[in-house]
N, C-alpha and C. Protein backbone atom coordinates (compact mmCIF):
# COMPACT_ATOMS: atom_id res chain seq x y z
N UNK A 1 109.38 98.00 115.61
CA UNK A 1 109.21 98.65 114.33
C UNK A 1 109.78 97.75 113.24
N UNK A 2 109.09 97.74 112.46
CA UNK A 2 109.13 96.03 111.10
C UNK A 2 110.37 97.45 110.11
N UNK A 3 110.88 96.49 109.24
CA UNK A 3 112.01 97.32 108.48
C UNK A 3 111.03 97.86 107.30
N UNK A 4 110.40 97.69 106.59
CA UNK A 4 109.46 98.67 105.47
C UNK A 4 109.08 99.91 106.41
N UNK A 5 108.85 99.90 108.32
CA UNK A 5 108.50 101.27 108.65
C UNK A 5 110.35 102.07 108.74
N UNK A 6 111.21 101.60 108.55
CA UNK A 6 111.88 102.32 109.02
C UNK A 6 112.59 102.77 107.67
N UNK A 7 112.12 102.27 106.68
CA UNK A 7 112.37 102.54 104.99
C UNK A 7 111.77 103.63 104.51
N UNK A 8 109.90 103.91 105.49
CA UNK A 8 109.23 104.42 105.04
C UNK A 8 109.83 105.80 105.59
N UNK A 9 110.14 105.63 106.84
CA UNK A 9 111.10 106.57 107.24
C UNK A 9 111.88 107.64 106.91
N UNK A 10 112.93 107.03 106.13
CA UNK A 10 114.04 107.37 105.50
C UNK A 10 113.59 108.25 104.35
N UNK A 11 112.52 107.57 103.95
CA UNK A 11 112.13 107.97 102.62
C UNK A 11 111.17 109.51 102.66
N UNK A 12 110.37 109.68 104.47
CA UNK A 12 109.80 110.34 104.46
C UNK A 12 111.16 111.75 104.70
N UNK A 13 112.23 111.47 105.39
CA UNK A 13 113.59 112.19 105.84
C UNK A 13 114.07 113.14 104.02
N UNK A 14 114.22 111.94 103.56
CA UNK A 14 114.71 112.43 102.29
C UNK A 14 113.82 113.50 101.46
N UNK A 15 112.40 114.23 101.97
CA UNK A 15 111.89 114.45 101.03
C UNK A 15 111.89 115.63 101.60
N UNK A 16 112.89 116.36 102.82
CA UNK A 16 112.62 117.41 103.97
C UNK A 16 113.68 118.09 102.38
N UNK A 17 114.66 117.28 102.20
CA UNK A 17 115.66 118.41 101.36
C UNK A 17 114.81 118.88 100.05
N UNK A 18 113.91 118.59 99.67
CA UNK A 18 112.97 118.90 98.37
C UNK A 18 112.46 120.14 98.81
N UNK A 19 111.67 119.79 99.92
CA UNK A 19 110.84 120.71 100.44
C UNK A 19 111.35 122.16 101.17
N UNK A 20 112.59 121.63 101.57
CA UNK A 20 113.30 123.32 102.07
C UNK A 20 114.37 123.83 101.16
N UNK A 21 114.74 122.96 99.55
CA UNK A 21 114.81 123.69 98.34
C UNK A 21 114.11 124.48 97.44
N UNK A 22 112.72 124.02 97.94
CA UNK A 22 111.39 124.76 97.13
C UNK A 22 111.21 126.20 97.73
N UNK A 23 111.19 126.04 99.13
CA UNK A 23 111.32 127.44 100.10
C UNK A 23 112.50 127.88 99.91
N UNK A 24 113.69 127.60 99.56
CA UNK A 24 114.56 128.80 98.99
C UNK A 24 114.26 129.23 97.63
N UNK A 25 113.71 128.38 96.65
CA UNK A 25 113.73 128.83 95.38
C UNK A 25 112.29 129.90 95.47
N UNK A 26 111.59 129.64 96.50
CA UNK A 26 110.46 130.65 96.28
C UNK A 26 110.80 131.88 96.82
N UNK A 27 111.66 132.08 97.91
CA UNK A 27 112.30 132.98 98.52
C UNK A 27 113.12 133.67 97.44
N UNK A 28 113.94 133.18 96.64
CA UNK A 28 114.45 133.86 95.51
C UNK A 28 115.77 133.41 96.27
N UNK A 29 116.40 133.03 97.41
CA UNK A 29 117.62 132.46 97.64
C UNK A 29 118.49 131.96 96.70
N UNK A 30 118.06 130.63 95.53
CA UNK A 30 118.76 130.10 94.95
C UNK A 30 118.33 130.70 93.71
N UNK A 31 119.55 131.30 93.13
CA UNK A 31 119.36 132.06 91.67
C UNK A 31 119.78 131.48 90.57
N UNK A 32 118.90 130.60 90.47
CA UNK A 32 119.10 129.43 89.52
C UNK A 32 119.13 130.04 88.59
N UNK A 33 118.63 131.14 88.11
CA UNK A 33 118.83 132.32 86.55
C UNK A 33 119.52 132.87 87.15
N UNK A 34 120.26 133.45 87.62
CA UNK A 34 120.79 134.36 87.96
C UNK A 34 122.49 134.80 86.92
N UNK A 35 122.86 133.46 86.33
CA UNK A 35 123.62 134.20 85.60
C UNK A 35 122.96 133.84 84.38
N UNK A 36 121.95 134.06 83.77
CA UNK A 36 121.55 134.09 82.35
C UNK A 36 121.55 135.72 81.83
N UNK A 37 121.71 135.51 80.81
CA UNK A 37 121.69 136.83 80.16
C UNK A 37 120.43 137.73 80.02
N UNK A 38 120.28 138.52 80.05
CA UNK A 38 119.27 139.24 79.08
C UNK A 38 117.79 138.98 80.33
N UNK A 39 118.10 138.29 81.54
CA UNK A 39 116.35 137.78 81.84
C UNK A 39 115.74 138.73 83.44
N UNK A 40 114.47 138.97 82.95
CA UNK A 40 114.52 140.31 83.34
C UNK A 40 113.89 139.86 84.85
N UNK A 41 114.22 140.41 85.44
CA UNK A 41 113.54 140.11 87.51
C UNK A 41 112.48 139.32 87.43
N UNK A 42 111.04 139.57 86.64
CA UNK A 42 110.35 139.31 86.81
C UNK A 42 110.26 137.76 86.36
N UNK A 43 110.83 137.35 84.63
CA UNK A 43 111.47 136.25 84.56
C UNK A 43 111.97 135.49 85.45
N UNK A 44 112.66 136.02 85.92
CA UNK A 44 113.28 135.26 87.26
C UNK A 44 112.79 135.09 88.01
N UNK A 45 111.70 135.75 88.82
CA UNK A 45 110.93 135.04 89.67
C UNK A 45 110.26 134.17 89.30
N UNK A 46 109.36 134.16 88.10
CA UNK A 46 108.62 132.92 87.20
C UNK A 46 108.85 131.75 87.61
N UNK A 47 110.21 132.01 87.05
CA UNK A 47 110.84 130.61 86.78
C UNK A 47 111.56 129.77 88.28
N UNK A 48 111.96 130.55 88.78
CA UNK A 48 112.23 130.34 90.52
C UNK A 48 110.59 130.08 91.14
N UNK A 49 109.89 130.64 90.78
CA UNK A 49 108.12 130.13 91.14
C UNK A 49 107.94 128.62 90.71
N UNK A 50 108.21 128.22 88.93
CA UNK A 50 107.90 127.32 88.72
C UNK A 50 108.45 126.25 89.25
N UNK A 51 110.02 126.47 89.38
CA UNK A 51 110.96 125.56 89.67
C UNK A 51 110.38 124.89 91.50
N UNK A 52 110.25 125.71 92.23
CA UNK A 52 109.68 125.88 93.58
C UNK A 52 108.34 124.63 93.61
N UNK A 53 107.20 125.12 92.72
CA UNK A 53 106.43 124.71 92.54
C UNK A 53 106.61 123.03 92.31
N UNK A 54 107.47 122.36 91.34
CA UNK A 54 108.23 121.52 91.08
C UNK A 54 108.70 120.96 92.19
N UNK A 55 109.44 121.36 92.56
CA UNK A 55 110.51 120.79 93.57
C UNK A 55 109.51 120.36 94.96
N UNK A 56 108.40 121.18 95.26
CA UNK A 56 107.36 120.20 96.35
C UNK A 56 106.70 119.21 95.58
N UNK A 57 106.15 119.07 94.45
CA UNK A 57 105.98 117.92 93.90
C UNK A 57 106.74 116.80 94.18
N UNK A 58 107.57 117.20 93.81
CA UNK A 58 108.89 116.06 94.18
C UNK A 58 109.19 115.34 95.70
N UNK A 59 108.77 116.46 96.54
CA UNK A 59 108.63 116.08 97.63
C UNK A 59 107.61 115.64 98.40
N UNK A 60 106.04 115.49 97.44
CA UNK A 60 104.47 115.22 97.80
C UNK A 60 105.50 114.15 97.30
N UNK A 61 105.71 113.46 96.03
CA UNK A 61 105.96 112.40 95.30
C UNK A 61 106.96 111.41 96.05
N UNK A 62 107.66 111.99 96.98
CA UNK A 62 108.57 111.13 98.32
C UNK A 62 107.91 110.76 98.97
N UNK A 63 107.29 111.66 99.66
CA UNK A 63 106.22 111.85 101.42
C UNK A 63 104.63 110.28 100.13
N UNK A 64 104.55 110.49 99.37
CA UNK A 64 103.68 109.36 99.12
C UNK A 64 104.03 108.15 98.82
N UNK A 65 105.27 107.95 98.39
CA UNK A 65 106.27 107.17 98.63
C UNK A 65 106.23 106.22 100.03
N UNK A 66 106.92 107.14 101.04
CA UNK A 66 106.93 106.63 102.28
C UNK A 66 105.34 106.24 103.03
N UNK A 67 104.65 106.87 102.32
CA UNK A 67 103.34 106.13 103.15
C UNK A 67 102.94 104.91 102.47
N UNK A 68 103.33 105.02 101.34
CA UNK A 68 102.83 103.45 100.47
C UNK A 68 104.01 102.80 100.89
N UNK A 69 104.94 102.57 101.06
CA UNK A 69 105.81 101.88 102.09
C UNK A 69 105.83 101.23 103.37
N UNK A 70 105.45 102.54 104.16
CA UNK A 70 104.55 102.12 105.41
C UNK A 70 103.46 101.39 105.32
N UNK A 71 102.28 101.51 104.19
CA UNK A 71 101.40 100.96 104.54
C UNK A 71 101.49 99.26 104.03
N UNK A 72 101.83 98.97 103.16
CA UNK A 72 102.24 98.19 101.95
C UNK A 72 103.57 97.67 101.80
N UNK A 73 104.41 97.55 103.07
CA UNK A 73 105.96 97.35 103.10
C UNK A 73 105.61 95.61 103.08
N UNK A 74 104.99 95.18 103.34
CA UNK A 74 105.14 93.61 103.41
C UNK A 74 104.97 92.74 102.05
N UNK A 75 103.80 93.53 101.49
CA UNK A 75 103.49 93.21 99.97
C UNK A 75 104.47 93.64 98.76
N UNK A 76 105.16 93.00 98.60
CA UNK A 76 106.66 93.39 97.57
C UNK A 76 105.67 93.65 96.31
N UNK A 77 104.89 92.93 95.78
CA UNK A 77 104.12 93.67 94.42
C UNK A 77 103.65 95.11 94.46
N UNK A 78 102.99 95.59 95.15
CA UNK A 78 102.46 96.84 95.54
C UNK A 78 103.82 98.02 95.92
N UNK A 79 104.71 97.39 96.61
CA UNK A 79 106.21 98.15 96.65
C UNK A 79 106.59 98.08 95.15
N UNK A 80 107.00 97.49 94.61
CA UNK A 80 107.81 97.54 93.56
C UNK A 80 107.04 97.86 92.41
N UNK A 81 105.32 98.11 92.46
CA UNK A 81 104.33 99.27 91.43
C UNK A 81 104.57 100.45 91.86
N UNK A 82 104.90 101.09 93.47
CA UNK A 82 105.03 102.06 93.81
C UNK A 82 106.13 102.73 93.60
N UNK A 83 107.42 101.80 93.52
CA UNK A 83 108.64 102.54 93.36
C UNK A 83 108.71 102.61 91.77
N UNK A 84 108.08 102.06 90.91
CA UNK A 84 107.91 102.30 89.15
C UNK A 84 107.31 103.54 89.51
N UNK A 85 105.95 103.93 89.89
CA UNK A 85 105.47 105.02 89.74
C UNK A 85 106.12 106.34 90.33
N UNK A 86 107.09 105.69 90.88
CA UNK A 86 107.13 107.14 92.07
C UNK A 86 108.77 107.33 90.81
N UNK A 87 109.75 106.23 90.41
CA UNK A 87 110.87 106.54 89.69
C UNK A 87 110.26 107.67 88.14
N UNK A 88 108.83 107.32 87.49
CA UNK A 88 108.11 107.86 86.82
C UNK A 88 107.86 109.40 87.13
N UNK A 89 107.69 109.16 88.11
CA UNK A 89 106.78 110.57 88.21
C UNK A 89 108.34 111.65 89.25
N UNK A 90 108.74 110.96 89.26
CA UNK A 90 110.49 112.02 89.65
C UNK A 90 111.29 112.49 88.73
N UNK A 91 111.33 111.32 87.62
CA UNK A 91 111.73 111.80 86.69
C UNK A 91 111.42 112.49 85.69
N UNK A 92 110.04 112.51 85.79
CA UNK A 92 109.68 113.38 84.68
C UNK A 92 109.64 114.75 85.13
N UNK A 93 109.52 115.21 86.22
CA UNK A 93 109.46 116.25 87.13
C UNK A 93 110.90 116.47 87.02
N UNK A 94 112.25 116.38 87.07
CA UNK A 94 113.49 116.70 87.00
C UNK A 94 113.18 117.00 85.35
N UNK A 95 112.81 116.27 84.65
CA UNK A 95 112.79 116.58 82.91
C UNK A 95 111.76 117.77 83.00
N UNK A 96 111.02 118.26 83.62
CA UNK A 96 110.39 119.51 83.41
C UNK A 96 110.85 120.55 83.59
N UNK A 97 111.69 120.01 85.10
CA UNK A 97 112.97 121.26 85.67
C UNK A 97 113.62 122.06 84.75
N UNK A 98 114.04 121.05 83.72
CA UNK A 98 115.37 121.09 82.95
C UNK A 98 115.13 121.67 81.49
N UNK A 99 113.42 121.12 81.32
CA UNK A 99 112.69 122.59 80.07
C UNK A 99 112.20 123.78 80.51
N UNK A 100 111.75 124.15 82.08
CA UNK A 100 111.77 125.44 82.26
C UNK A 100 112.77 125.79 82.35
N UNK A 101 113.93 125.24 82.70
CA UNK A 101 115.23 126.36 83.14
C UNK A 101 115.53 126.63 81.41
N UNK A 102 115.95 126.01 80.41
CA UNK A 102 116.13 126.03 78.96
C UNK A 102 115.26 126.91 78.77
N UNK A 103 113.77 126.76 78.69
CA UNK A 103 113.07 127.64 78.33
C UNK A 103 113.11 129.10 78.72
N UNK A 104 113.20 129.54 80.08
CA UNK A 104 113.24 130.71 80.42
C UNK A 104 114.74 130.96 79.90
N UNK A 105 116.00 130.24 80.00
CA UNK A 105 116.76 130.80 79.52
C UNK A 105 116.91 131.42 78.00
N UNK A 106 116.28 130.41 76.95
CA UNK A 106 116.19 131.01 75.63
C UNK A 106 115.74 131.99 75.95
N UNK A 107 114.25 131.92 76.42
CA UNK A 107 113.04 133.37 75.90
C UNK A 107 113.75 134.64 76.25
N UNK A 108 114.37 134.48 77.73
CA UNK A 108 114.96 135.28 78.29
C UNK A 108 115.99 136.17 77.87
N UNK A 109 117.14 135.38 77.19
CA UNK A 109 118.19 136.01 76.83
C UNK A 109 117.86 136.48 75.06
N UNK A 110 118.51 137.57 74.83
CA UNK A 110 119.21 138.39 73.81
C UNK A 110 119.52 137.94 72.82
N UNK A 111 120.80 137.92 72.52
CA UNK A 111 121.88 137.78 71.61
C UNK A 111 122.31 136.36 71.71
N UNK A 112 123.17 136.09 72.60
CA UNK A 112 123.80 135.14 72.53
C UNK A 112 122.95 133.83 73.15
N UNK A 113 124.25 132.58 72.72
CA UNK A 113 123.63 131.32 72.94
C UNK A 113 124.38 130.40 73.77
């Protein structure tokens, strides 16, 4: 086994914790609203939906990762377009995280700030 398969590996390992964070957040396990003010059940599932929804992205966006690794581990140009795209497209997905949780928290809450 050449070292880009055992990278691709790792990379496919790392994307199990995305994917069985998404199944708690869809489960309603992690109550990522849960102390916001004012936001009503159904809110909260939304946003635990969207977040869910998100968070396997993140983990399609690993798992494609590791196959363009695997397939393409020898060719360092094609690795190092893949890891731009894949640092791209993670991060903007954590920056979406971080306007639905804001967002549902404004809409959500009341009074205070």
């Amino acid at each position: 086994m050449q070292s880009h398969h055992i990278a691709a590996l790792v990379f496919a390992l790392m994307a199990l914790p995305a994917f069985i964070a998404a199944g708690w957040l869809g489960d309603g396990r992690l109550p990522v609203a849960g102390g916001s003010r004012g936001m009503t059940e159904g809110r909260r599932r939304a946003l635990d939906g969207r977040l869910a929804r998100l968070m396997r992205m993140v983990g399609i966006a690993m798992l494609a990762m590791a196959a363009g690794l695997g397939l393409w581990g020898g060719d360092q140009a094609r690795v190092l377009a893949l890891a731009a795209v894949m640092v791209v497209v993670v991060n903007g997905l954590a920056v979406a995280m971080l306007v639905a949780v804001f967002r549902a928290r404004r809409d959500g809450g009341g009074t205070g700030g």
